[in-house]
C-alpha atoms as a PDB file:
ATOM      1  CA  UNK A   1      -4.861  -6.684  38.031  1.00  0.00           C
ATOM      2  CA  UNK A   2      -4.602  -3.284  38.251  1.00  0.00           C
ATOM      3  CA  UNK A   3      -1.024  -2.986  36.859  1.00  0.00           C
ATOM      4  CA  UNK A   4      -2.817  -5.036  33.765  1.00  0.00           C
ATOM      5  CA  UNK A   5      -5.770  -2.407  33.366  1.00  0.00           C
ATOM      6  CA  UNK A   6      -2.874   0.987  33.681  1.00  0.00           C
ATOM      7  CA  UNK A   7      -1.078  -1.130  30.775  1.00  0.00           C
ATOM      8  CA  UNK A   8      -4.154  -1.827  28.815  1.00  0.00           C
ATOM      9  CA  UNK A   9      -4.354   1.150  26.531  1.00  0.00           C
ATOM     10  CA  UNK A  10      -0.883   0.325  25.605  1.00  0.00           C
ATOM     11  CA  UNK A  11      -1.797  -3.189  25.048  1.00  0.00           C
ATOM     12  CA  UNK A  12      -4.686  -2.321  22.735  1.00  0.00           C
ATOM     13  CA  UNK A  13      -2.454  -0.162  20.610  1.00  0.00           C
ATOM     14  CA  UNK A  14       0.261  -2.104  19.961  1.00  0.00           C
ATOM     15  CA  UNK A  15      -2.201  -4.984  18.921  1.00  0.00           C
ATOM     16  CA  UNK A  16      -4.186  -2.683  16.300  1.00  0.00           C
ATOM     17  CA  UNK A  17      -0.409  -1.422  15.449  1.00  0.00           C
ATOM     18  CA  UNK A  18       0.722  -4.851  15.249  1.00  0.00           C
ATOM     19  CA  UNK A  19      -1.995  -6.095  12.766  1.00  0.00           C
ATOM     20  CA  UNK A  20      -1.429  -3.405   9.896  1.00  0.00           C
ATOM     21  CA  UNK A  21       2.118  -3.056  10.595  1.00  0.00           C
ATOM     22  CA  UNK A  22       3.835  -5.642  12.066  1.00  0.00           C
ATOM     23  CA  UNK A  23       7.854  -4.718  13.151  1.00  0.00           C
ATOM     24  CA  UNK A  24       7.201  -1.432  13.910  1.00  0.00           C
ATOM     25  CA  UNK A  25       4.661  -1.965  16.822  1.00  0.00           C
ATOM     26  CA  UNK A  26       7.766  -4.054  19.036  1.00  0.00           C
ATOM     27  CA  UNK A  27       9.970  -0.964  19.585  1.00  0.00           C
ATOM     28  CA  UNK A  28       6.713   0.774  20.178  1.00  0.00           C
ATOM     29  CA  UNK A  29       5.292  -1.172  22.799  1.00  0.00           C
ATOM     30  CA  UNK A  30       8.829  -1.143  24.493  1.00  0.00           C
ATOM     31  CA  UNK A  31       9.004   2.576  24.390  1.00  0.00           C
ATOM     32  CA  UNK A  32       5.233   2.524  25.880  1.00  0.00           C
ATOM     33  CA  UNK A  33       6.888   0.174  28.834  1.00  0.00           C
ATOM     34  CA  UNK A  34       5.460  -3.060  28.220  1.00  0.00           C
ATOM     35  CA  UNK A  35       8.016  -5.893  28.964  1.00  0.00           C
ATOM     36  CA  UNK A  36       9.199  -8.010  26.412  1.00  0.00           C
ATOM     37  CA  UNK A  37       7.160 -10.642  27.248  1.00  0.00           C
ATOM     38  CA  UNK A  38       3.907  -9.030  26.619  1.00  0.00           C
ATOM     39  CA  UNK A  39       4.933  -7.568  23.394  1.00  0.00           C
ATOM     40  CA  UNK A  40       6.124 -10.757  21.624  1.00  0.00           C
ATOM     41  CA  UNK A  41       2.455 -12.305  22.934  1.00  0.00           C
ATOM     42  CA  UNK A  42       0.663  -9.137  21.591  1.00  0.00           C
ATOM     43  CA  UNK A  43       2.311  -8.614  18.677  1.00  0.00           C
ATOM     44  CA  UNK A  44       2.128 -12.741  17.660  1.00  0.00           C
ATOM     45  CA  UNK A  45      -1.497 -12.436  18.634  1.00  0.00           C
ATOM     46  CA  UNK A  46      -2.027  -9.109  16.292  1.00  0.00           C
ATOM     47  CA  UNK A  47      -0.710 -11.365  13.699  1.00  0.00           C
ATOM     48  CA  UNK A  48      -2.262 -14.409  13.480  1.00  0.00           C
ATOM     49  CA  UNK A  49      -5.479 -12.794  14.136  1.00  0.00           C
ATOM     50  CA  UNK A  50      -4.376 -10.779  10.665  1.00  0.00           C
ATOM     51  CA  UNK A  51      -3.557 -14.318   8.794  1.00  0.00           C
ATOM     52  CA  UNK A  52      -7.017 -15.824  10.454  1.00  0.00           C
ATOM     53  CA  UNK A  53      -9.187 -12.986   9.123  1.00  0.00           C
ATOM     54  CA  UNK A  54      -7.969 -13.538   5.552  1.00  0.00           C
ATOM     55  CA  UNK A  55      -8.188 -17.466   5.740  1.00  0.00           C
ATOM     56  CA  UNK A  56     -11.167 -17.931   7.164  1.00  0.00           C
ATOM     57  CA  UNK A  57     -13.365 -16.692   4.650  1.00  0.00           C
ATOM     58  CA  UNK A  58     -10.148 -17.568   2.199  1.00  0.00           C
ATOM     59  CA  UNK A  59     -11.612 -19.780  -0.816  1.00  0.00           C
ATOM     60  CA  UNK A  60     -14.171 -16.985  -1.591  1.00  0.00           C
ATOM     61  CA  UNK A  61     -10.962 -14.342  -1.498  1.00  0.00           C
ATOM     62  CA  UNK A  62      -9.154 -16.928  -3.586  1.00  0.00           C
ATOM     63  CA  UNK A  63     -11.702 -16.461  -6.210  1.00  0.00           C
ATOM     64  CA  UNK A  64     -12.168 -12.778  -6.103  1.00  0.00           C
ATOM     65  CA  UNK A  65      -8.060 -12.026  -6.225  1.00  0.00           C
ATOM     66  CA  UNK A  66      -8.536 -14.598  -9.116  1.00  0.00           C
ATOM     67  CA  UNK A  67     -10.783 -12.678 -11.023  1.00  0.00           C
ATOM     68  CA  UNK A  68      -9.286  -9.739 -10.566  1.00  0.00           C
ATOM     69  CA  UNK A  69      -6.065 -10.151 -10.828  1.00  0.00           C
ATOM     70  CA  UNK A  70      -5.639 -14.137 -11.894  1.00  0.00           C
ATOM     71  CA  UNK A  71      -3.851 -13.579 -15.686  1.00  0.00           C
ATOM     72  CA  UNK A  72      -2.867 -16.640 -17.478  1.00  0.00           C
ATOM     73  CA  UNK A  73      -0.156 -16.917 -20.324  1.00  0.00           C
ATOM     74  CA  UNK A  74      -1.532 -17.809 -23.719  1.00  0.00           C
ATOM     75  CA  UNK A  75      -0.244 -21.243 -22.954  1.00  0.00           C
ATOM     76  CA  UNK A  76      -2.475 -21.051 -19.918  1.00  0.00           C
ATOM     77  CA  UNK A  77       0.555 -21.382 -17.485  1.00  0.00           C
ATOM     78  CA  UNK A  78       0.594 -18.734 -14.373  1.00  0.00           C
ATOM     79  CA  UNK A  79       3.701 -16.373 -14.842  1.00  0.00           C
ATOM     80  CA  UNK A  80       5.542 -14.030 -12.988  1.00  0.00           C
ATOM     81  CA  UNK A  81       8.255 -13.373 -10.319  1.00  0.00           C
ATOM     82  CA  UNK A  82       6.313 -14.456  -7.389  1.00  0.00           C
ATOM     83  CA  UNK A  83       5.370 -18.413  -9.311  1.00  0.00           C
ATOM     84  CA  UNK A  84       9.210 -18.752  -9.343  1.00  0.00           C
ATOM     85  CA  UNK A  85       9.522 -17.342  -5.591  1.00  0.00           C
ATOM     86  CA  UNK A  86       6.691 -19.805  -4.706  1.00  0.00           C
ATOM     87  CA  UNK A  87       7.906 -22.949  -6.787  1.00  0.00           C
ATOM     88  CA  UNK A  88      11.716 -22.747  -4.838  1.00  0.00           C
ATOM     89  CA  UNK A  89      10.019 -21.543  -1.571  1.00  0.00           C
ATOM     90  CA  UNK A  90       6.838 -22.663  -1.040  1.00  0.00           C
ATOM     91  CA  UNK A  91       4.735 -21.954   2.335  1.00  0.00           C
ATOM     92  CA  UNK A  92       8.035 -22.402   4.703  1.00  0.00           C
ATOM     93  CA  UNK A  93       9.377 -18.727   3.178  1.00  0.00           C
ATOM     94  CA  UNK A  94       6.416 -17.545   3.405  1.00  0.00           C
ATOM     95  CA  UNK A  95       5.254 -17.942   5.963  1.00  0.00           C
ATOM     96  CA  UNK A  96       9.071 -17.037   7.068  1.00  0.00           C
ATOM     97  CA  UNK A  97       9.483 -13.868   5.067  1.00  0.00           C
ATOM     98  CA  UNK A  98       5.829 -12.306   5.114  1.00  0.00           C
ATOM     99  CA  UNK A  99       5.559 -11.145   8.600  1.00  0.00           C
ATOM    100  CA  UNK A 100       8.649  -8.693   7.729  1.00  0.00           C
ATOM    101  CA  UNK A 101       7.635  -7.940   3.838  1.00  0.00           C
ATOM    102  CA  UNK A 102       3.999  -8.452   3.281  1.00  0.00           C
ATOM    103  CA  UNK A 103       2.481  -8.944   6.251  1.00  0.00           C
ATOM    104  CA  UNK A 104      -0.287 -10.936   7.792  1.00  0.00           C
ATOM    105  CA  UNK A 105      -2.732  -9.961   4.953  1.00  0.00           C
ATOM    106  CA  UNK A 106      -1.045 -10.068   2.185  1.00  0.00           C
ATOM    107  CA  UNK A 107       1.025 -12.878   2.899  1.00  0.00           C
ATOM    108  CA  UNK A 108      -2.492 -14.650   3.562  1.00  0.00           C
ATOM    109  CA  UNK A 109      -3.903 -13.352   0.575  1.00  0.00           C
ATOM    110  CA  UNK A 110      -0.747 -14.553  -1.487  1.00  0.00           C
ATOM    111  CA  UNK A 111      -0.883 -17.983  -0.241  1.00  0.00           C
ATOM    112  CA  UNK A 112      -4.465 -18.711  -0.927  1.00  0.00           C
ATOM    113  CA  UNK A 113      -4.010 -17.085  -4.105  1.00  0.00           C
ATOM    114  CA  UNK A 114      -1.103 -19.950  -5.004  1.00  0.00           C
ATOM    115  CA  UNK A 115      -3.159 -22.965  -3.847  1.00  0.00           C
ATOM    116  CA  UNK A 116      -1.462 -23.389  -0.415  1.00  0.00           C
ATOM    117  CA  UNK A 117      -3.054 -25.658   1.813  1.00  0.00           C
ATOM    118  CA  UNK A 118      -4.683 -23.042   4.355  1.00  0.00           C
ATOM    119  CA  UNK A 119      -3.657 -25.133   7.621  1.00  0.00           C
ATOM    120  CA  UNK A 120      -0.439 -25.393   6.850  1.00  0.00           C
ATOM    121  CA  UNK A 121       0.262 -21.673   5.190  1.00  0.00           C
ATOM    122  CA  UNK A 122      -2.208 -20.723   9.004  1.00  0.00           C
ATOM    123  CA  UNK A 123       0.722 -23.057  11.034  1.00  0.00           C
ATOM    124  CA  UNK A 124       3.595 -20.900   8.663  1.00  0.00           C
ATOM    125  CA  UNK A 125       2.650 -17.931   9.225  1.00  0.00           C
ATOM    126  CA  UNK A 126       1.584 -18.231  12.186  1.00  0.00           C
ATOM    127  CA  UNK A 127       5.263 -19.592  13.062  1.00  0.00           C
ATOM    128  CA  UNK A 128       7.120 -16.945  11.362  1.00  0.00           C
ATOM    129  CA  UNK A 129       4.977 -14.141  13.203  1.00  0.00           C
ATOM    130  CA  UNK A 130       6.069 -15.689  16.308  1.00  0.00           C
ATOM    131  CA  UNK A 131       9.732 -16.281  15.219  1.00  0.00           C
ATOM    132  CA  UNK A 132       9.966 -12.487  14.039  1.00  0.00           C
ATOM    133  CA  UNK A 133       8.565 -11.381  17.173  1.00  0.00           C
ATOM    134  CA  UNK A 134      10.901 -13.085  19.615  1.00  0.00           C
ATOM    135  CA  UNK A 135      14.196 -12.317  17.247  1.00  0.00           C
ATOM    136  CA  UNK A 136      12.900  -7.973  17.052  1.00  0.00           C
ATOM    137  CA  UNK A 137      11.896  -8.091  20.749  1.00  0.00           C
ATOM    138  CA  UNK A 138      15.060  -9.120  21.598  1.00  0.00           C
ATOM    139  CA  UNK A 139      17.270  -7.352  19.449  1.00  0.00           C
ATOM    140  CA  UNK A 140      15.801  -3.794  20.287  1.00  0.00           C
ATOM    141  CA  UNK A 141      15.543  -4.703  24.372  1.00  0.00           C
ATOM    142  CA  UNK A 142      19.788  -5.071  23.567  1.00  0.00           C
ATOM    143  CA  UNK A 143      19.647  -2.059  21.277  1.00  0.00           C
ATOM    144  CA  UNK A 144      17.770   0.026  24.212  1.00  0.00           C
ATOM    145  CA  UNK A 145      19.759  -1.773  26.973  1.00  0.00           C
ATOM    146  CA  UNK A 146      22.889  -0.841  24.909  1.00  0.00           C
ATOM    147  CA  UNK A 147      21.814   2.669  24.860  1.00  0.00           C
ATOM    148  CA  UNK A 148      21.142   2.908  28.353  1.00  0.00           C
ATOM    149  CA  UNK A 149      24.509   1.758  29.397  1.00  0.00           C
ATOM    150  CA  UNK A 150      26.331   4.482  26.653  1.00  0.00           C
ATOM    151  CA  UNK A 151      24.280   7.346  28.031  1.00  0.00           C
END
């Protein structure tokens, strides 16, 4: 327990880290000494609590992005980059992509905004945050391991 409370400032950094900018808070809670364990769980957590704070309220988002931003062709057809992205894609690169381009936010944001099923884009990202976290973790623990051993 008390190994838990010396390592709690640490842990509540790398979560508020973690939720505004994702890939950056792994090598940062290794540096601060956390094992790898508890940074994939805090950084996964700092994540889908982004994605759940955007989809929870996310129909009445959906409508103000809409109005704000929602543009229609004159043929009334939604255009753009991202509709093309989306129609070969869908919510499995999304969700995939987002937590190391967009983030938990925006990703969210972008979802709702293209009419995906909010379970299913909450299971995505949700997935991909955890996916991202396991495949950094492990590749900067080598990296730091690696340096260790050159030094």
């Amino acid at each position: 327990m008390d190994d838990f409370l010396a390592q709690l400032p640490a842990i509540a950094g790398i979560f508020g880290l973690a939720f505004f900018y994702f890939w950056s808070a792994i090598p940062a809670g290794l540096v601060l000494g956390l094992s790898p364990g508890v940074v994939i769980t805090v950084t996964t957590l700092s994540y889908v609590a982004g994605v759940a704070i955007v989809l929870l309220p996310g129909e009445r988002i959906r409508a103000w992005v809409m109005r704000r931003w929602g543009r229609k062709s004159a043929d009334g057809q939604s255009n753009g980059r991202m509709q093309r992205i989306w129609e070969k894609y869908g919510i499995v690169g999304l969700g995939l992509l987002a937590p190391m381009t967009l983030g938990a936010q925006l990703g969210s944001i972008l979802g709702i905004t293209l009419n995906a099923d909010p379970r299913r884009l909450f299971l995505w990202l949700s997935l991909g945050g955890l996916l991202w976290s396991v495949a950094l973790t492990v590749l900067v623990s080598l990296g730091v391991l690696g340096a260790q051993a050159v030094m």
